[in-house]
PDB file of N, CA and C in Angstrom:
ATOM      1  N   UNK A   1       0.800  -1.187   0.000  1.00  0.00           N
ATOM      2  CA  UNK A   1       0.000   0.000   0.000  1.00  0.00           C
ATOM      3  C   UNK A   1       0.846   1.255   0.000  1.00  0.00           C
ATOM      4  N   UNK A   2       1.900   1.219   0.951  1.00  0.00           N
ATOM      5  CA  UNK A   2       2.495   2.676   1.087  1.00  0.00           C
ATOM      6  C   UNK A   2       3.722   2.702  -0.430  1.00  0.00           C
ATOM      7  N   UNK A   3       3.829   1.548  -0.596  1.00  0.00           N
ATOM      8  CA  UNK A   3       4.977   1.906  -2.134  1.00  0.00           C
ATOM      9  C   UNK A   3       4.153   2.172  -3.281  1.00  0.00           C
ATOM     10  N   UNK A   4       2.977   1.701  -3.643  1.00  0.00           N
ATOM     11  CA  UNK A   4       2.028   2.449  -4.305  1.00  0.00           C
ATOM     12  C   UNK A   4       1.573   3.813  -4.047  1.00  0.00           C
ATOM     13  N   UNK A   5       1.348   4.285  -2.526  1.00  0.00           N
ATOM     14  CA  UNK A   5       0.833   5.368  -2.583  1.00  0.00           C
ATOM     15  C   UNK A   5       2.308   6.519  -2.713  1.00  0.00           C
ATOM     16  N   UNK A   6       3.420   6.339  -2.591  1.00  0.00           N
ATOM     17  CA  UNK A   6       4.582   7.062  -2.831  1.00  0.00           C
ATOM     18  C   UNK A   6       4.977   6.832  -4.360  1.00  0.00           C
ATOM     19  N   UNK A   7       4.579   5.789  -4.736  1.00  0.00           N
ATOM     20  CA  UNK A   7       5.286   5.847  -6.561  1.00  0.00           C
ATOM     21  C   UNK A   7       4.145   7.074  -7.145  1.00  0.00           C
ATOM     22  N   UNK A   8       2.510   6.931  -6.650  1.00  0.00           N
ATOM     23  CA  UNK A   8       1.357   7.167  -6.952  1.00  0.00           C
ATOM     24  C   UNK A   8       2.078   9.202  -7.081  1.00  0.00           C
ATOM     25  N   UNK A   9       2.040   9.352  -6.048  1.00  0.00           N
ATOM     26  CA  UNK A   9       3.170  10.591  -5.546  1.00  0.00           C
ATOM     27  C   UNK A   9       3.961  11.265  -6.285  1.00  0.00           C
ATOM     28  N   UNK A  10       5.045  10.083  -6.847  1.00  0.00           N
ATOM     29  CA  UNK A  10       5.933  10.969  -7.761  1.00  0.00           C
ATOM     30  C   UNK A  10       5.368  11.117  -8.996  1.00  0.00           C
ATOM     31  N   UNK A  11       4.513  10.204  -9.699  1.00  0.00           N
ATOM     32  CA  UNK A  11       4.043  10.561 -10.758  1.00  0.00           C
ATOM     33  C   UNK A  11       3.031  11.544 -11.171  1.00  0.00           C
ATOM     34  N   UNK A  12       2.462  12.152  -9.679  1.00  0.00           N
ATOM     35  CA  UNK A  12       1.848  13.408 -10.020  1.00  0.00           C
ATOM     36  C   UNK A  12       2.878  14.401  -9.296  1.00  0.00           C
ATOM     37  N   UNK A  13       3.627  14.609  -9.406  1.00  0.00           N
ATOM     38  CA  UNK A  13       4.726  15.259  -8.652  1.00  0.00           C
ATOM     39  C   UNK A  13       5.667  15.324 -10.527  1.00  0.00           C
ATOM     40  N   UNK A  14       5.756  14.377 -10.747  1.00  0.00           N
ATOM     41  CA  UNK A  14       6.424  14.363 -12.604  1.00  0.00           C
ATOM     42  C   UNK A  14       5.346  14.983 -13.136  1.00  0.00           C
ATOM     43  N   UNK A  15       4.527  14.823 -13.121  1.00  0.00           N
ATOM     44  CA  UNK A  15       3.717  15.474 -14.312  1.00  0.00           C
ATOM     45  C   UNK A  15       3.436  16.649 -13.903  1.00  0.00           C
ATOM     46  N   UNK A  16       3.669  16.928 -13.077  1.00  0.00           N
ATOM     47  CA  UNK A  16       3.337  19.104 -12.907  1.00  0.00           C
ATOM     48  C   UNK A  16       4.461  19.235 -12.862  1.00  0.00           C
ATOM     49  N   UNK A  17       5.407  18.856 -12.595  1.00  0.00           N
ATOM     50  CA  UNK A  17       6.798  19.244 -12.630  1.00  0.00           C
ATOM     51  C   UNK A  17       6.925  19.952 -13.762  1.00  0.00           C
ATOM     52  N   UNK A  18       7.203  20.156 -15.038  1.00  0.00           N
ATOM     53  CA  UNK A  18       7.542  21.181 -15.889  1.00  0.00           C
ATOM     54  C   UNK A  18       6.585  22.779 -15.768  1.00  0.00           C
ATOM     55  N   UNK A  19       5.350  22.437 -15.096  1.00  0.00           N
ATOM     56  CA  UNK A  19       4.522  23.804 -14.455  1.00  0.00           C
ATOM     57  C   UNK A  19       5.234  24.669 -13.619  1.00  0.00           C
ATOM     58  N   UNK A  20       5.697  23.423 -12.271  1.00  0.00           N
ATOM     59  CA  UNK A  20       6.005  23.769 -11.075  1.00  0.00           C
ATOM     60  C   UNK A  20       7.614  24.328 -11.264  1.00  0.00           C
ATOM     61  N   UNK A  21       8.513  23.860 -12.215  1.00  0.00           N
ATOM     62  CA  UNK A  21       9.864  24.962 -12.408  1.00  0.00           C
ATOM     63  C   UNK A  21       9.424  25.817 -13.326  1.00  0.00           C
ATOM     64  N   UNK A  22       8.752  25.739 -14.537  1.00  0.00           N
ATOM     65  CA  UNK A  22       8.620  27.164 -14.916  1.00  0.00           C
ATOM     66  C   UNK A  22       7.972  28.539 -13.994  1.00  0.00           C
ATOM     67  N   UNK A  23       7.309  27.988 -13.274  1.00  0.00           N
ATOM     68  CA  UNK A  23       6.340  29.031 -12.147  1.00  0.00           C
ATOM     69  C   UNK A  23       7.744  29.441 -11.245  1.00  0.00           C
ATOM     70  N   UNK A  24       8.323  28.879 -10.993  1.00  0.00           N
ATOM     71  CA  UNK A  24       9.383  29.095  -9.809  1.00  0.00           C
ATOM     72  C   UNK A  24      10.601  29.547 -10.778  1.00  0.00           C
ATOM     73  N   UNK A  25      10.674  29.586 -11.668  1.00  0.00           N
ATOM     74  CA  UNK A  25      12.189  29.567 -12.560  1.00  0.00           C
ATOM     75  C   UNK A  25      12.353  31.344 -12.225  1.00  0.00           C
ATOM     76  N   UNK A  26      11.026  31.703 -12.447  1.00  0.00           N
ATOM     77  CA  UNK A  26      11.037  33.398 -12.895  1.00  0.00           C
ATOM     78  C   UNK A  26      11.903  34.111 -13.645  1.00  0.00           C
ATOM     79  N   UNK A  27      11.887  33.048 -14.984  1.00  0.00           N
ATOM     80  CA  UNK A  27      12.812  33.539 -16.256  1.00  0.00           C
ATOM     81  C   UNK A  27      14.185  33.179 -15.837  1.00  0.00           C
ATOM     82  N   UNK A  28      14.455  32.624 -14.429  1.00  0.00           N
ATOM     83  CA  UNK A  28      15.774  32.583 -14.451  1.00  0.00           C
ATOM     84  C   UNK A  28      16.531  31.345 -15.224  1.00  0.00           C
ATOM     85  N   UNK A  29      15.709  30.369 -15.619  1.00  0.00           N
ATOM     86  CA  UNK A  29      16.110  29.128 -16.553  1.00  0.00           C
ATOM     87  C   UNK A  29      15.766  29.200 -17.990  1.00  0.00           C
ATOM     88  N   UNK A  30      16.268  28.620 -18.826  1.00  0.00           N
ATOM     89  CA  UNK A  30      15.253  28.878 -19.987  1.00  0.00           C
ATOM     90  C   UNK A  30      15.250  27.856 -20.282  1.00  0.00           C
ATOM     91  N   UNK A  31      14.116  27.431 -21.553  1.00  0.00           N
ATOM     92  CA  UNK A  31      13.601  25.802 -21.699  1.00  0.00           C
ATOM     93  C   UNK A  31      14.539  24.986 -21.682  1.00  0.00           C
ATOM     94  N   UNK A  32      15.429  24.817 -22.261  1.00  0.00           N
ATOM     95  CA  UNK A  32      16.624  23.775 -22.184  1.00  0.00           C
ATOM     96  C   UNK A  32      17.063  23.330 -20.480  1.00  0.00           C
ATOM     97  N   UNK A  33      16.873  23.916 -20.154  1.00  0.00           N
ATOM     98  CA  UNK A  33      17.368  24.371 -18.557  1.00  0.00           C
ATOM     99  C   UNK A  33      16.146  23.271 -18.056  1.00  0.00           C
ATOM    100  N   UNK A  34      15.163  24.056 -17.765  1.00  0.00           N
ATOM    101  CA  UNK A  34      14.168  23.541 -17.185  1.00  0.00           C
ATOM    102  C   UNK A  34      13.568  22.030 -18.039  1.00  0.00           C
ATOM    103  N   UNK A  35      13.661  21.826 -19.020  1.00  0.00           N
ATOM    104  CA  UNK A  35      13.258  20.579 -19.994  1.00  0.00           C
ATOM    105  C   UNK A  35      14.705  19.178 -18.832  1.00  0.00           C
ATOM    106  N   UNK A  36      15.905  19.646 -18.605  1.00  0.00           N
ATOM    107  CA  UNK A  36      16.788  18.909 -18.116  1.00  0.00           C
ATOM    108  C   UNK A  36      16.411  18.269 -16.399  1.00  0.00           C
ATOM    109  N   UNK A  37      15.881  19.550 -15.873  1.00  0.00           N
ATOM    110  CA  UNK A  37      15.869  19.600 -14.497  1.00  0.00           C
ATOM    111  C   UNK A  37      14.553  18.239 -14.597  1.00  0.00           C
ATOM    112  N   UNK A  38      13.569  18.391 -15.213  1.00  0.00           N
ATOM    113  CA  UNK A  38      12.425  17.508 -15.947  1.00  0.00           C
ATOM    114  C   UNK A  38      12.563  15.940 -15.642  1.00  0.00           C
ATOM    115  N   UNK A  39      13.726  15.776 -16.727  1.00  0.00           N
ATOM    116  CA  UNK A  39      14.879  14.659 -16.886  1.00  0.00           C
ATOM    117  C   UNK A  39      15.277  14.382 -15.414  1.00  0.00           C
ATOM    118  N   UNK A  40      15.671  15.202 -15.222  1.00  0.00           N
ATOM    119  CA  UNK A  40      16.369  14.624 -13.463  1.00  0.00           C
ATOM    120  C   UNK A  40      14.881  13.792 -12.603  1.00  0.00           C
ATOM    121  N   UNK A  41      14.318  14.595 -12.716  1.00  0.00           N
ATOM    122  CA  UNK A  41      13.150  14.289 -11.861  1.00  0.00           C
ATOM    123  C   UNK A  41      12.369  13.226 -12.131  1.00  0.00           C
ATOM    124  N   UNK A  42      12.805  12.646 -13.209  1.00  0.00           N
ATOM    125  CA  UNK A  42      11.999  11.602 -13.449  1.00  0.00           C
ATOM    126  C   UNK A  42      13.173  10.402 -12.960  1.00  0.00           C
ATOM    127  N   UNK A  43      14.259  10.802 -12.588  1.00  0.00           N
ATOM    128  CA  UNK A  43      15.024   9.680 -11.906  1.00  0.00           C
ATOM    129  C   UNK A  43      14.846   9.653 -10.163  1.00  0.00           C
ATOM    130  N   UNK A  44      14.996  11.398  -9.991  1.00  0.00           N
ATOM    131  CA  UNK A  44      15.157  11.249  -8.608  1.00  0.00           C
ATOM    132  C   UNK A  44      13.709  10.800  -7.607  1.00  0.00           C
ATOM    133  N   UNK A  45      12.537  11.475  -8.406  1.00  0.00           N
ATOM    134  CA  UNK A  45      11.408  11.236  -7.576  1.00  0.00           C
ATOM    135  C   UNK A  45      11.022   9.297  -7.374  1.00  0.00           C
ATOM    136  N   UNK A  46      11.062   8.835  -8.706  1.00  0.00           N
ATOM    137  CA  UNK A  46      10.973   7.578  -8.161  1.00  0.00           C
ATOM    138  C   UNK A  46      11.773   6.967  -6.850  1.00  0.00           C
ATOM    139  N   UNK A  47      13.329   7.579  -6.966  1.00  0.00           N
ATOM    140  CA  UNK A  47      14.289   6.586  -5.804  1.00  0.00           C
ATOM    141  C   UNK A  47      13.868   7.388  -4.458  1.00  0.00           C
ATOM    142  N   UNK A  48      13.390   8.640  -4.550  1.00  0.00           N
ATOM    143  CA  UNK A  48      12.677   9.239  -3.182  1.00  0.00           C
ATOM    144  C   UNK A  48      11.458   8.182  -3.017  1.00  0.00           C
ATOM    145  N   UNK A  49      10.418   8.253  -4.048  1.00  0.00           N
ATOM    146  CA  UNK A  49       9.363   7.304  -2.874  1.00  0.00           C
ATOM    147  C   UNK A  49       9.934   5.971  -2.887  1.00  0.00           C
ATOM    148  N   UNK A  50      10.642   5.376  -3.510  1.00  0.00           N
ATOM    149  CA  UNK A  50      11.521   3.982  -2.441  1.00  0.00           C
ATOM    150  C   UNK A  50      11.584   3.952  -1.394  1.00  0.00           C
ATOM    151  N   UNK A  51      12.639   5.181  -1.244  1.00  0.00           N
ATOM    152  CA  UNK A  51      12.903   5.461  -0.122  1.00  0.00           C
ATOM    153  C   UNK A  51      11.797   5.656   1.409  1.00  0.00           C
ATOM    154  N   UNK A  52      11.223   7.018   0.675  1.00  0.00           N
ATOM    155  CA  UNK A  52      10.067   6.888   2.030  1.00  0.00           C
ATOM    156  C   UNK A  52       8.959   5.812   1.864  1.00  0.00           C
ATOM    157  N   UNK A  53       8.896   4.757   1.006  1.00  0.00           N
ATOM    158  CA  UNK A  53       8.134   3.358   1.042  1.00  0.00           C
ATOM    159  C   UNK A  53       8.758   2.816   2.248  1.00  0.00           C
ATOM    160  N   UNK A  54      10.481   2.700   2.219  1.00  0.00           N
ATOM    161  CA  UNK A  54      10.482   1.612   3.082  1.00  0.00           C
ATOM    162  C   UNK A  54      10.918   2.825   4.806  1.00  0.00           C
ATOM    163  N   UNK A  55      10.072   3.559   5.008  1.00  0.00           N
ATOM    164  CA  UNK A  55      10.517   3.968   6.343  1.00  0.00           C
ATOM    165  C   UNK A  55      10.279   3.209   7.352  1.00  0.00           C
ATOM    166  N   UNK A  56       8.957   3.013   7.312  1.00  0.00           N
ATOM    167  CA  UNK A  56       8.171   2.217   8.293  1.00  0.00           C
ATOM    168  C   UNK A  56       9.353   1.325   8.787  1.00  0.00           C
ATOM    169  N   UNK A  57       9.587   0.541   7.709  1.00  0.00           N
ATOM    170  CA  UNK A  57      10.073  -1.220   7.516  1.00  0.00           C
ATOM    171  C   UNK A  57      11.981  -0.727   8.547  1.00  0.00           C
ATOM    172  N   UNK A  58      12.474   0.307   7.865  1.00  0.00           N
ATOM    173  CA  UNK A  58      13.498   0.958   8.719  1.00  0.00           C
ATOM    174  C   UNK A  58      13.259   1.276  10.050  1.00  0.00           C
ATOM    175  N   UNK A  59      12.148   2.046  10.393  1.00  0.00           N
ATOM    176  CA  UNK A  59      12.197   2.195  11.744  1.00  0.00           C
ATOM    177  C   UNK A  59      11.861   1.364  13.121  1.00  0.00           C
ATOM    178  N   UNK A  60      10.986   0.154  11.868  1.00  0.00           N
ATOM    179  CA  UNK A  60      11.190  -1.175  12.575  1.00  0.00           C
ATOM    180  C   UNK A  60      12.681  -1.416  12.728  1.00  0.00           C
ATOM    181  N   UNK A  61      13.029  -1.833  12.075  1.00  0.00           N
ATOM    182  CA  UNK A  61      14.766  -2.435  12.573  1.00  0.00           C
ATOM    183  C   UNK A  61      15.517  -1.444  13.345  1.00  0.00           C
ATOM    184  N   UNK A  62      15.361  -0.199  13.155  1.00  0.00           N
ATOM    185  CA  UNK A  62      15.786   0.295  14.449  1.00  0.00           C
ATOM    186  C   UNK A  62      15.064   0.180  15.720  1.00  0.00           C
ATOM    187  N   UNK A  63      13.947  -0.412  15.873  1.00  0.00           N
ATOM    188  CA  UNK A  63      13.559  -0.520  17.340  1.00  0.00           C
ATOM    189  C   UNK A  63      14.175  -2.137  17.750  1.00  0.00           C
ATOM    190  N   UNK A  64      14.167  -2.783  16.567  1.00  0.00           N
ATOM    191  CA  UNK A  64      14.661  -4.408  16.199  1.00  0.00           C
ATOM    192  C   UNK A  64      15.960  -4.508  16.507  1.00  0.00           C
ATOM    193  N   UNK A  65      16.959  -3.831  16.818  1.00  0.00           N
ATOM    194  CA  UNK A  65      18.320  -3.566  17.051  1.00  0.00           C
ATOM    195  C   UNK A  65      19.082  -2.661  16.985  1.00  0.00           C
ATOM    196  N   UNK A  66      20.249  -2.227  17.950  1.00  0.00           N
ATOM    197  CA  UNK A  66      20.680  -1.344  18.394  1.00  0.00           C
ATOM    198  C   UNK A  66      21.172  -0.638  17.031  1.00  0.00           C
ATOM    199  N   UNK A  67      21.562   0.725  17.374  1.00  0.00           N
ATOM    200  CA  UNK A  67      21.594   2.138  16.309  1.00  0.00           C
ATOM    201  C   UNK A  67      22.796   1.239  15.957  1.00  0.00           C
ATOM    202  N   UNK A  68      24.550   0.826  16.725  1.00  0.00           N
ATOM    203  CA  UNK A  68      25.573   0.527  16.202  1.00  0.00           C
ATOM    204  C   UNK A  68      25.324  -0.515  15.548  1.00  0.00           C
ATOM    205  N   UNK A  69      24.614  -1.689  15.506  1.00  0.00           N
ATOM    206  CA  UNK A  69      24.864  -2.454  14.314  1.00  0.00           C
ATOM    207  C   UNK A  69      23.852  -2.325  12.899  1.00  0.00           C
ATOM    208  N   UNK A  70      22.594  -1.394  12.871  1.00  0.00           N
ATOM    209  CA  UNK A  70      22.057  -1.169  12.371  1.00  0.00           C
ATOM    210  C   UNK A  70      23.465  -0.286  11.021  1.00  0.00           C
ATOM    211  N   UNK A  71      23.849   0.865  11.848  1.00  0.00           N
ATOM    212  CA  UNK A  71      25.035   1.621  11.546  1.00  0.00           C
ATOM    213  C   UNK A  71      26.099   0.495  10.806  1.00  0.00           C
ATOM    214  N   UNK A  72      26.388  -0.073  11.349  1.00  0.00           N
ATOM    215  CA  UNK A  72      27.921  -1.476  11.042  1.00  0.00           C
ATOM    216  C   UNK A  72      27.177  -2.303   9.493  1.00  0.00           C
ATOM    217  N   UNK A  73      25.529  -2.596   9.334  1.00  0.00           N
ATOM    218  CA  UNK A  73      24.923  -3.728   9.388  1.00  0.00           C
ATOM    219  C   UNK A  73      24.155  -2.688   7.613  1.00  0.00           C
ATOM    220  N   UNK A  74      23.667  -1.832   7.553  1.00  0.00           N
ATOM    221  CA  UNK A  74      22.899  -1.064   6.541  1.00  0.00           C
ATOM    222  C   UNK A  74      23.552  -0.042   6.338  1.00  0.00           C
ATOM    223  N   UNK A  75      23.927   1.167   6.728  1.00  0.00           N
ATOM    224  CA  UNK A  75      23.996   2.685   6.660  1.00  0.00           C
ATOM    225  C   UNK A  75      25.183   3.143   6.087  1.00  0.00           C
ATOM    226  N   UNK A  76      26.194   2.239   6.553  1.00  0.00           N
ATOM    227  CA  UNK A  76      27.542   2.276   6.344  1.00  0.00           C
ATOM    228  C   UNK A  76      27.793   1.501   4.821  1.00  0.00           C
ATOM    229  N   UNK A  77      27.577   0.518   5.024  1.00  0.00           N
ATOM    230  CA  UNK A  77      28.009  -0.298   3.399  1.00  0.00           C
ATOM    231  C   UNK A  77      26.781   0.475   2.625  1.00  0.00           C
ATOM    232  N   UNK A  78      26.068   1.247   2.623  1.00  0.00           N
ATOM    233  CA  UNK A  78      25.005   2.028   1.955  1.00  0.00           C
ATOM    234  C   UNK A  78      25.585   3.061   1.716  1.00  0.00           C
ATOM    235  N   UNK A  79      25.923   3.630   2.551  1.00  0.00           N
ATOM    236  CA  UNK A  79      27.112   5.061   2.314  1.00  0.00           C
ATOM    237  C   UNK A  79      28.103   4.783   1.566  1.00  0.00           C
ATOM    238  N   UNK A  80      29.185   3.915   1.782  1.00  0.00           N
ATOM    239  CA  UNK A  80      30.250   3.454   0.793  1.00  0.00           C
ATOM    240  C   UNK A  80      29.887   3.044  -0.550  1.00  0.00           C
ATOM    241  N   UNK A  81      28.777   2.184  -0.614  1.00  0.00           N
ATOM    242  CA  UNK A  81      28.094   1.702  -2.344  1.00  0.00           C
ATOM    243  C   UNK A  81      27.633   3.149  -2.900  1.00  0.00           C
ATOM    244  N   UNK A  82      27.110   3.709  -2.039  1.00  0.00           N
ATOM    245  CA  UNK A  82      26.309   5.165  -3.039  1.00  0.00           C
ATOM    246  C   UNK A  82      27.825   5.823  -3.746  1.00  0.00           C
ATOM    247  N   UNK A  83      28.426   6.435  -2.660  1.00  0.00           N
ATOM    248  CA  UNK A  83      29.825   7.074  -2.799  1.00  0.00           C
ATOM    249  C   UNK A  83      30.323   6.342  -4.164  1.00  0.00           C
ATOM    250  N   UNK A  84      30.362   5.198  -4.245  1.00  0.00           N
ATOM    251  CA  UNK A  84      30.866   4.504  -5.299  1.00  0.00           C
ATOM    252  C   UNK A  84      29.961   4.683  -6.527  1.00  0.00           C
ATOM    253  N   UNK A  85      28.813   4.669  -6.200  1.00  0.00           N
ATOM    254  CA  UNK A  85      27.945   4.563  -7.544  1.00  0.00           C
ATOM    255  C   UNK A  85      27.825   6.087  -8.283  1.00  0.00           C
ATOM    256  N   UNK A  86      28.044   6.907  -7.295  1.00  0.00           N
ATOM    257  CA  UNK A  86      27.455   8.526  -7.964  1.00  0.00           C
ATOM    258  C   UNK A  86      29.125   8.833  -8.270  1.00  0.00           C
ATOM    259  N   UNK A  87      29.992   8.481  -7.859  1.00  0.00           N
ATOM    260  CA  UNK A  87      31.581   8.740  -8.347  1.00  0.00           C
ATOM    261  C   UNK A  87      31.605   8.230  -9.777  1.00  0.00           C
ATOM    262  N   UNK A  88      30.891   6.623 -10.052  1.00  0.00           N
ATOM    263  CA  UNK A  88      31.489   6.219 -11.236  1.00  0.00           C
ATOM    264  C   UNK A  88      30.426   6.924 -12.120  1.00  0.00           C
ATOM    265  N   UNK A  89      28.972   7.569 -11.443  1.00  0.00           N
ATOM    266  CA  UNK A  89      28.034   8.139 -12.881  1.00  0.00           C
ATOM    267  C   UNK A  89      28.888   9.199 -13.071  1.00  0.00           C
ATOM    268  N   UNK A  90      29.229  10.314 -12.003  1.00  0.00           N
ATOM    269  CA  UNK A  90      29.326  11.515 -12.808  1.00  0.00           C
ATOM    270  C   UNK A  90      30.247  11.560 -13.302  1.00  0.00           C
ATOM    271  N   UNK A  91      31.897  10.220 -13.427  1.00  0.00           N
ATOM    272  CA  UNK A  91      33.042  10.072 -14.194  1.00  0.00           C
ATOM    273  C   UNK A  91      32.744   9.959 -15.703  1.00  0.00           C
ATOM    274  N   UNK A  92      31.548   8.677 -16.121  1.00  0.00           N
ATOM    275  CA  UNK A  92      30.966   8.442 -17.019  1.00  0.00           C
ATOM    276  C   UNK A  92      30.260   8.766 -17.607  1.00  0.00           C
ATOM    277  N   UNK A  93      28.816   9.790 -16.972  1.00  0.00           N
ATOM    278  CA  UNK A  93      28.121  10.518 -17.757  1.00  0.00           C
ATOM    279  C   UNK A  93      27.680  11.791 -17.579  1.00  0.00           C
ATOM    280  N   UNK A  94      28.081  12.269 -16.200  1.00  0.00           N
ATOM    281  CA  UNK A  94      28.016  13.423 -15.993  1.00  0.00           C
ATOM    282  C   UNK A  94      26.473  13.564 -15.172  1.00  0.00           C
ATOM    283  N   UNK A  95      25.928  15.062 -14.841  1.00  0.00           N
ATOM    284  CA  UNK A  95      24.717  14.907 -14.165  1.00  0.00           C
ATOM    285  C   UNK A  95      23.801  14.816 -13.951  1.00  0.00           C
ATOM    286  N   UNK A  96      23.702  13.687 -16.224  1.00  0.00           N
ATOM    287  CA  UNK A  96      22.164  12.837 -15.806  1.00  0.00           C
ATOM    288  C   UNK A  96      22.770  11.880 -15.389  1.00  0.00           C
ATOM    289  N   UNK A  97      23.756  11.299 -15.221  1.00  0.00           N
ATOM    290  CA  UNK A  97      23.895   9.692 -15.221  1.00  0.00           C
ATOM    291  C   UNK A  97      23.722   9.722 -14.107  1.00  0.00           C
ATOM    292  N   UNK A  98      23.777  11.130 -12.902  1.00  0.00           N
ATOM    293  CA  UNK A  98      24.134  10.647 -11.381  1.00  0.00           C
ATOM    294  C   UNK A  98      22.725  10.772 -11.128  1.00  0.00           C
ATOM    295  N   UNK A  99      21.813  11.610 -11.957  1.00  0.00           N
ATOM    296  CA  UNK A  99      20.466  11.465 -11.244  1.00  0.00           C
ATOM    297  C   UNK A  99      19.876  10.440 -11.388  1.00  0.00           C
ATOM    298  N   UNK A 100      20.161   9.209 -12.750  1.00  0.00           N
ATOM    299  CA  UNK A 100      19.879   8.274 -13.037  1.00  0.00           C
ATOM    300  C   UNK A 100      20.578   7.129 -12.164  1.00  0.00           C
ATOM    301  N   UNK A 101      21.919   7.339 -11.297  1.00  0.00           N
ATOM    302  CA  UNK A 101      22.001   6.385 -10.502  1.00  0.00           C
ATOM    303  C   UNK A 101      20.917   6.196  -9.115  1.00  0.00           C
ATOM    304  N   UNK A 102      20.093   7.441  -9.108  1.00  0.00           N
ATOM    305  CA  UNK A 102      19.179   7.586  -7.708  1.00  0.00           C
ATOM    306  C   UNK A 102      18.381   6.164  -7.539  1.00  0.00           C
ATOM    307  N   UNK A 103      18.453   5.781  -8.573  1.00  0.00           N
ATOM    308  CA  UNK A 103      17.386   3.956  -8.746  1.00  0.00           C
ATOM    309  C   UNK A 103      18.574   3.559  -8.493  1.00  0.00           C
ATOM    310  N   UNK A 104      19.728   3.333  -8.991  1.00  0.00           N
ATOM    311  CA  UNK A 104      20.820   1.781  -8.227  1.00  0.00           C
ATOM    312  C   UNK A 104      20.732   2.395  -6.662  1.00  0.00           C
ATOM    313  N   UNK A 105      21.362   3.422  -6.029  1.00  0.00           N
ATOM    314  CA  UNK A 105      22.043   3.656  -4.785  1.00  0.00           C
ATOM    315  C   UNK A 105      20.319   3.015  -3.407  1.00  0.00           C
ATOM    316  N   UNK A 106      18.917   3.495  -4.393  1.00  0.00           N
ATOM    317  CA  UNK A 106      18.006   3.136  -3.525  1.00  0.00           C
ATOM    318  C   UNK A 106      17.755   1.525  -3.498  1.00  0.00           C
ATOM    319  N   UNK A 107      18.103   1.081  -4.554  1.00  0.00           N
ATOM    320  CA  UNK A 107      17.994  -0.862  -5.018  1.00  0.00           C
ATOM    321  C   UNK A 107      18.969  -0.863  -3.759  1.00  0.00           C
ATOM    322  N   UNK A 108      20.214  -0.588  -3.699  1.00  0.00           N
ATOM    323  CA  UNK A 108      21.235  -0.966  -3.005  1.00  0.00           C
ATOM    324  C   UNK A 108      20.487  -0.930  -1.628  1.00  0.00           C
ATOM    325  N   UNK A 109      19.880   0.354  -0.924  1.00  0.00           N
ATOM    326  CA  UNK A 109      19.355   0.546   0.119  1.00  0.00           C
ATOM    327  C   UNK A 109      18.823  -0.364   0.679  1.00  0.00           C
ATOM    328  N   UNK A 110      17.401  -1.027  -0.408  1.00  0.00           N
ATOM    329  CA  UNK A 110      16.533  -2.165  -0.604  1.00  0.00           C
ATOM    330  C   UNK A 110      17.128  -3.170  -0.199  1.00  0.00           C
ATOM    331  N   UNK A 111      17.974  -3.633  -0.693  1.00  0.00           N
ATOM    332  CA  UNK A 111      18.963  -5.100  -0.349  1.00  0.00           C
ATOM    333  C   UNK A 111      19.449  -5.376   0.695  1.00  0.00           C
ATOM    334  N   UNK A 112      19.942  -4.101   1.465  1.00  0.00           N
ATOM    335  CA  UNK A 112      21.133  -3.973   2.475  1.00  0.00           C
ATOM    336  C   UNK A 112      19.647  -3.851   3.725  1.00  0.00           C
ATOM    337  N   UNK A 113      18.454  -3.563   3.355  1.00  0.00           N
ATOM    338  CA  UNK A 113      17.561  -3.323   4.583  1.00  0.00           C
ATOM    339  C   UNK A 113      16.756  -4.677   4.040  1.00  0.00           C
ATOM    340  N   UNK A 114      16.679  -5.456   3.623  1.00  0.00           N
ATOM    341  CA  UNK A 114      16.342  -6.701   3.308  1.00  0.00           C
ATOM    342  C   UNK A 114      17.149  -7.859   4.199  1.00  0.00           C
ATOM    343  N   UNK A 115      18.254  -7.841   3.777  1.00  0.00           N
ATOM    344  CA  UNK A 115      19.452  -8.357   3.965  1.00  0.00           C
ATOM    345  C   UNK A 115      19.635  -8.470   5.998  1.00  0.00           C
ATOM    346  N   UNK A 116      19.465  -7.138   6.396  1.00  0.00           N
ATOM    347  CA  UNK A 116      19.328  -6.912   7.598  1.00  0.00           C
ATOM    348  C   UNK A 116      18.512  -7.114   8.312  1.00  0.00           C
ATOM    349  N   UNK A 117      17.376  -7.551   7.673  1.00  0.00           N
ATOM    350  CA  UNK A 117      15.556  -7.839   8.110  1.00  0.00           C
ATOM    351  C   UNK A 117      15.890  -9.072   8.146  1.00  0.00           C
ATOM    352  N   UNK A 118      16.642 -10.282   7.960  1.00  0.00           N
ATOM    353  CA  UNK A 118      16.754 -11.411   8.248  1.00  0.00           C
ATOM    354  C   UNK A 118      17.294 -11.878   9.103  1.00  0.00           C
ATOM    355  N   UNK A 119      18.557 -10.944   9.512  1.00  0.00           N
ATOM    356  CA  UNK A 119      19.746 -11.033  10.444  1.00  0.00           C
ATOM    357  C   UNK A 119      18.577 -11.650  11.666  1.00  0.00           C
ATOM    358  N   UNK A 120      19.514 -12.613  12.775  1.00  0.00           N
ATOM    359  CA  UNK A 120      18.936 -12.694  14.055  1.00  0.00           C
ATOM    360  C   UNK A 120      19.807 -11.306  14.645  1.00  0.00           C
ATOM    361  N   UNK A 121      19.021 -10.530  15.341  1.00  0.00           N
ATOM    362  CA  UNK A 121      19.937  -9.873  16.439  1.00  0.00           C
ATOM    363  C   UNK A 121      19.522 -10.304  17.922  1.00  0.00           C
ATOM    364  N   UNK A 122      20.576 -10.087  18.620  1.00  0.00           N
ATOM    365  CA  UNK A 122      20.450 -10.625  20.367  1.00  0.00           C
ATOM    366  C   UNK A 122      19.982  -9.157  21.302  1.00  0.00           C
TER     367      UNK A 122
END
């Protein structure tokens, strides 16, 4: 229910989006500009509602086990994979490829809070 109602989200959040920067641009972008920012947004809003899909499921495992291995266990090898993934887009394609990595670094998220949802903790 809640990853439907957050994908549900960005896609009306994408589709006014070219309204919502021209209204706010106040001439300071011009179409090329704002047509790009467009582009971005159709990468970043999806890996945002991922993200706030799985809060709930996160703030379970933090009541499920302590902040340091949560930290040791998700956050950390999540931090190091992103670091890695937005280093090798913007080497390779610059700053669509990094808005287009916003889907790997949140998959990664997915896995590593999957991954951790199985763990026994004591």
């Amino acid at each position: 229910g809640l990853v439907v109602f957050t994908m549900s989200q960005a896609v009306v959040a994408y589709a006014l989006s070219p309204y919502i920067i021209s209204v706010f641009s106040h001439g300071r972008w011009n179409a090329d500009e704002q047509a790009r920012m467009v582009n971005w947004l159709k990468w970043i809003l999806p890996a945002s509602a991922l993200f706030a899909s799985t809060l709930f499921w996160s703030g379970w495992m933090g009541i499920r086990t302590s902040f340091r291995r949560l930290v040791l266990a998700l956050y950390l090898p999540w931090g190091a994979a992103s670091v890695a993934i937005y280093a090798w887009a913007a080497k390779t394609g610059g700053a669509d490829a990094v808005a287009q990595a916003n889907i790997a670094v949140m998959t990664v998220y997915v896995f590593l809070l999957a991954i951790s949802s199985f763990r026994r903790y004591e």
